[in-house]
C-alpha atoms as a PDB file:
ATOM      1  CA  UNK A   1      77.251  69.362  87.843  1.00  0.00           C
ATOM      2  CA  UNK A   2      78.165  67.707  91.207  1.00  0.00           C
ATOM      3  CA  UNK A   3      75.354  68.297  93.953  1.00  0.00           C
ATOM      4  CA  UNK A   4      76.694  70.281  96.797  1.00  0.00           C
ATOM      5  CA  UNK A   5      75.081  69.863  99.996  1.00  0.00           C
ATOM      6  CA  UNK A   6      75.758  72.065 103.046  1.00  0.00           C
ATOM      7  CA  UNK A   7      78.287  71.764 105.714  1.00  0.00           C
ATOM      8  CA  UNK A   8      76.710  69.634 108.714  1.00  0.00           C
ATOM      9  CA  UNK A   9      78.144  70.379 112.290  1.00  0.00           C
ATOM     10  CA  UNK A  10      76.774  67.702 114.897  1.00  0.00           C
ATOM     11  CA  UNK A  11      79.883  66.456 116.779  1.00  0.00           C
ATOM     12  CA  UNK A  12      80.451  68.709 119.981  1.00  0.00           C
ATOM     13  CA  UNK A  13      83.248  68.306 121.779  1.00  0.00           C
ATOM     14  CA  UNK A  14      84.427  70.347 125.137  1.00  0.00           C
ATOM     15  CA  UNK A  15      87.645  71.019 125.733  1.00  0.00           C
ATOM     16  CA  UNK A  16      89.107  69.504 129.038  1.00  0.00           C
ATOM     17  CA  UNK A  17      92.213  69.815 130.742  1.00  0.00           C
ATOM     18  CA  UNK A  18      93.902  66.786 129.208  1.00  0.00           C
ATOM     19  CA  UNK A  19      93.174  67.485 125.560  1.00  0.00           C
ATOM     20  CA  UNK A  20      95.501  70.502 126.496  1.00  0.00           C
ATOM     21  CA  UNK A  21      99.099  71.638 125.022  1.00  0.00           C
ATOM     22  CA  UNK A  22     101.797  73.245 127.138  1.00  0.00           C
ATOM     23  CA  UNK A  23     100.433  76.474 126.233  1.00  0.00           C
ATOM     24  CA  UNK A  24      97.048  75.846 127.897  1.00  0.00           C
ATOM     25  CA  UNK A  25      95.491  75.353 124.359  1.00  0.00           C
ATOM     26  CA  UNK A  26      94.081  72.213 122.630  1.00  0.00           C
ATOM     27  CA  UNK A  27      96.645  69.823 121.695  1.00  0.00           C
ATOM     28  CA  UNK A  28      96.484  69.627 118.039  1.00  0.00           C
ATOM     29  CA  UNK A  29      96.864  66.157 117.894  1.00  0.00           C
ATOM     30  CA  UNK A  30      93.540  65.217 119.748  1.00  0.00           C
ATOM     31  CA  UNK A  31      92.029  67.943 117.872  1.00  0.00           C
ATOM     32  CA  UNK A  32      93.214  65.959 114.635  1.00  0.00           C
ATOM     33  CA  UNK A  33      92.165  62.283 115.894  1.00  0.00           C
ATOM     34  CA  UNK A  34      88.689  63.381 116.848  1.00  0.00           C
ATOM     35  CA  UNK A  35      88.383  64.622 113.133  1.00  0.00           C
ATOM     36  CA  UNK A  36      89.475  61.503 111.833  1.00  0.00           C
ATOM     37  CA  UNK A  37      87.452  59.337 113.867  1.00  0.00           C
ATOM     38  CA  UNK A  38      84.427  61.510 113.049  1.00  0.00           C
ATOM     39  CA  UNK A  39      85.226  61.762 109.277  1.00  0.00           C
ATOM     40  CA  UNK A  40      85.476  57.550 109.285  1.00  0.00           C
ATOM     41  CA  UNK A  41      81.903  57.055 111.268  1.00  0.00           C
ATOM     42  CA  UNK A  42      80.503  59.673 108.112  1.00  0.00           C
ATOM     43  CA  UNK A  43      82.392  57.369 105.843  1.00  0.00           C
ATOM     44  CA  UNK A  44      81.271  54.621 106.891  1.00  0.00           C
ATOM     45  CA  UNK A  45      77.807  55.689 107.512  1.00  0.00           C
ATOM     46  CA  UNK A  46      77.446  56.669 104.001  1.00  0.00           C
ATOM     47  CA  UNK A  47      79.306  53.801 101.789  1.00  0.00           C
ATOM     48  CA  UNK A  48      77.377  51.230 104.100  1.00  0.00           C
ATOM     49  CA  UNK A  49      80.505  49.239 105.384  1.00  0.00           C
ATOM     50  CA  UNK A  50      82.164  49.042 108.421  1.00  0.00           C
ATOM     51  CA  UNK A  51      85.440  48.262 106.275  1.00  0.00           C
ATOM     52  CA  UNK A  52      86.592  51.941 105.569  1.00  0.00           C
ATOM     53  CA  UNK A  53      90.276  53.273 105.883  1.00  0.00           C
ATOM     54  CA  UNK A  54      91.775  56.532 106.455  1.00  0.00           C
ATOM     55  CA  UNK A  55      94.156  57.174 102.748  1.00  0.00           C
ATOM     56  CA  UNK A  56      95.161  60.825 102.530  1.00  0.00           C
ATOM     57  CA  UNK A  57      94.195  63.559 104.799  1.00  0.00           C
ATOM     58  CA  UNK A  58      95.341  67.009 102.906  1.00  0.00           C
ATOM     59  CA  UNK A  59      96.877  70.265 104.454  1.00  0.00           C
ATOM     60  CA  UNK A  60      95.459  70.917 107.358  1.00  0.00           C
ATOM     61  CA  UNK A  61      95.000  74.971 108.211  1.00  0.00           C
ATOM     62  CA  UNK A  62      95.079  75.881 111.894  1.00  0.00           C
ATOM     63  CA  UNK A  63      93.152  79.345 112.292  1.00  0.00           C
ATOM     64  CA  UNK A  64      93.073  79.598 115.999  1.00  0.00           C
ATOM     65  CA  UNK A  65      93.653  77.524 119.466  1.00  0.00           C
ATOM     66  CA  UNK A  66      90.746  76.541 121.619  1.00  0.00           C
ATOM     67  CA  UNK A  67      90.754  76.700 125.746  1.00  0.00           C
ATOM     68  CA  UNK A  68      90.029  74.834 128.272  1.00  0.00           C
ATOM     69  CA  UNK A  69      85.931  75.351 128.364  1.00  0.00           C
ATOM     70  CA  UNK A  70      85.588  75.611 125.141  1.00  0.00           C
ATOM     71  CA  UNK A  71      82.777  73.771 122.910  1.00  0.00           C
ATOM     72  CA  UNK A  72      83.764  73.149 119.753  1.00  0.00           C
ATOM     73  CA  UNK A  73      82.184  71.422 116.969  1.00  0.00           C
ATOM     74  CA  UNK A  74      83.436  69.817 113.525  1.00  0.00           C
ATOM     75  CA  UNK A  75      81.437  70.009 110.331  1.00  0.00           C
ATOM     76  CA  UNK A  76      81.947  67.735 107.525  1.00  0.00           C
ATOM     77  CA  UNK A  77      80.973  67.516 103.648  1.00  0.00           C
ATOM     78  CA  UNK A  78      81.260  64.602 100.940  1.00  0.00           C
ATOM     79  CA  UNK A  79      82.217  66.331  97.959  1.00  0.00           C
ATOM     80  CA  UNK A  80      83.070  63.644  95.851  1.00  0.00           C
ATOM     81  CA  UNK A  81      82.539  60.252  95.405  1.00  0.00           C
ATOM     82  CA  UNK A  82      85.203  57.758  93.343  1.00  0.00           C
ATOM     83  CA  UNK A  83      84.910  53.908  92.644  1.00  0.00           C
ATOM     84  CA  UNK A  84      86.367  52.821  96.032  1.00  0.00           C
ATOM     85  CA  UNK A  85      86.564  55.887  98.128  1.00  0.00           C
ATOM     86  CA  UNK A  86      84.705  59.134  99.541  1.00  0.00           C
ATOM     87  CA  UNK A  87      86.566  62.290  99.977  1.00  0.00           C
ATOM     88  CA  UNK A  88      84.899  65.213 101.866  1.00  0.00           C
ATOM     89  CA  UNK A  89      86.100  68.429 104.080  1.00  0.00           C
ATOM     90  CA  UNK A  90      86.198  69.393 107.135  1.00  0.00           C
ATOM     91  CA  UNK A  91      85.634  72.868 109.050  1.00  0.00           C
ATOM     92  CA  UNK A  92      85.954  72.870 112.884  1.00  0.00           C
ATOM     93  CA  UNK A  93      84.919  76.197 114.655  1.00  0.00           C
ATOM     94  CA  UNK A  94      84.081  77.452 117.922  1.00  0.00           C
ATOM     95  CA  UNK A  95      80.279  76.288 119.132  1.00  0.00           C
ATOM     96  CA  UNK A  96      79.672  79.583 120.687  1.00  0.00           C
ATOM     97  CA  UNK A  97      81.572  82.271 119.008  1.00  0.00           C
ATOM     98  CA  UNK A  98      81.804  80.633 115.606  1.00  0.00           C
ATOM     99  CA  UNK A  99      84.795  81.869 115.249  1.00  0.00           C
ATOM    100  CA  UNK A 100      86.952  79.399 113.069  1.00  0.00           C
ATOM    101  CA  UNK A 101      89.390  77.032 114.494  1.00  0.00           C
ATOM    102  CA  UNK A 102      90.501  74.779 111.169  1.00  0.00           C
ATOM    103  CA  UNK A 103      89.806  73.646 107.769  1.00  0.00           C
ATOM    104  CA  UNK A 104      91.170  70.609 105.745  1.00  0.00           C
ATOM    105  CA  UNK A 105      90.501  70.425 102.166  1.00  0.00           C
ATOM    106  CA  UNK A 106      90.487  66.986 101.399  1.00  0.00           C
ATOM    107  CA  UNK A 107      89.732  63.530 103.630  1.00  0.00           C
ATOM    108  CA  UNK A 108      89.614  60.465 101.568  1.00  0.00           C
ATOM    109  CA  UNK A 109      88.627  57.082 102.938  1.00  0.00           C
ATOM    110  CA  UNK A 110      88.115  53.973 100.694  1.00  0.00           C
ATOM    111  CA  UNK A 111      86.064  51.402 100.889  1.00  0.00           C
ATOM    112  CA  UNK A 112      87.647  47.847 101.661  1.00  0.00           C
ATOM    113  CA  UNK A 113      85.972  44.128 101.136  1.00  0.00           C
ATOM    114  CA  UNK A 114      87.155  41.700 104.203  1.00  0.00           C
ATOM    115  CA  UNK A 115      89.736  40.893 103.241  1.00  0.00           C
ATOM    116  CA  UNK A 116      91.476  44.409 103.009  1.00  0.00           C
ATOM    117  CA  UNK A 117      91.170  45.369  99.096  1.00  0.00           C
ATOM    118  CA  UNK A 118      89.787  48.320  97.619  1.00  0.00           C
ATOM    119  CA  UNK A 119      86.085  47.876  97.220  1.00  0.00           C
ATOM    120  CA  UNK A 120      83.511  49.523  94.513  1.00  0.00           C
ATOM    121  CA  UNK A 121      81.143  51.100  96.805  1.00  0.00           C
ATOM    122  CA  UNK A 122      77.911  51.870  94.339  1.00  0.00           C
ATOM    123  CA  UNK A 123      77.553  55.167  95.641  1.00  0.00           C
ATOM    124  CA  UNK A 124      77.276  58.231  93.839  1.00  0.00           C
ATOM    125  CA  UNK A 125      75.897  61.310  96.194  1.00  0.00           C
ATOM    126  CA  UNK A 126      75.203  61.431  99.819  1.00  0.00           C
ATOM    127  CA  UNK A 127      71.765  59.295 101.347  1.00  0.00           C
ATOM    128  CA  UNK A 128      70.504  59.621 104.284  1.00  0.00           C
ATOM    129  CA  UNK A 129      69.618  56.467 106.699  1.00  0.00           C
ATOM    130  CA  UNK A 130      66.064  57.639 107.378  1.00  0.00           C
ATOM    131  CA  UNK A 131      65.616  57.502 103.250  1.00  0.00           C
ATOM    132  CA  UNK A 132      67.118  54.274 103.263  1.00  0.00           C
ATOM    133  CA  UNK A 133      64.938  52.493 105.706  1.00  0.00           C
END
């Protein structure tokens, strides 16, 4: 049976004018790069290489539409581990309220040697740098 750790929500972001939509609501698009940027750092953080791509990024389930002034914060979770790759999920809510604000399933992001190929990473469950130094 796979481990299952617990959703971790560290990255805060506040919701300024410019990340806004027409209707005064965050633009799903920067709401969507911020994930993915986050989700690659994890990635990358945990597979040990700076060489890490974005490959599939599953349905993504918008629950409700921040404001300007909001906090919000995105949560992320490996849940699996293959050869070359890392797939996790993702749950973005509200800072304050907790109130959701969206869920995707699946992120996977494989590992790459330099010169751009799919790369056996070694890893098997989620470490921690402090238990790696």
């Amino acid at each position: 049976m796979e481990k299952q750790t617990e959703m971790k929500f560290h990255t805060r972001r506040w919701v300024k004018p410019e990340d806004l939509n027409p209707n005064n609501t965050l633009f799903g698009g920067s709401l969507l790069k911020w994930i993915d940027e986050e989700a690659v750092i994890y990635a990358i953080i945990q597979l040990e290489n700076p060489h890490v791509v974005t490959k599939l990024i599953s349905e993504i389930n918008f629950i409700s539409a921040p404001k300007q002034g909001d906090i919000i914060e995105m949560g992320l979770r490996a849940t699996h581990f293959g050869t070359t790759s890392i797939t996790m999920e993702c749950e973005v809510r509200n800072k304050l309220t907790r109130e959701p604000i969206l869920t995707i399933a699946r992120l996977v992001f494989v590992n790459l040697d330099k010169d751009g190929k799919p790369f056996a990473h070694g890893k098997t469950e989620v470490t921690y740098v402090k238990d790696r130094l």
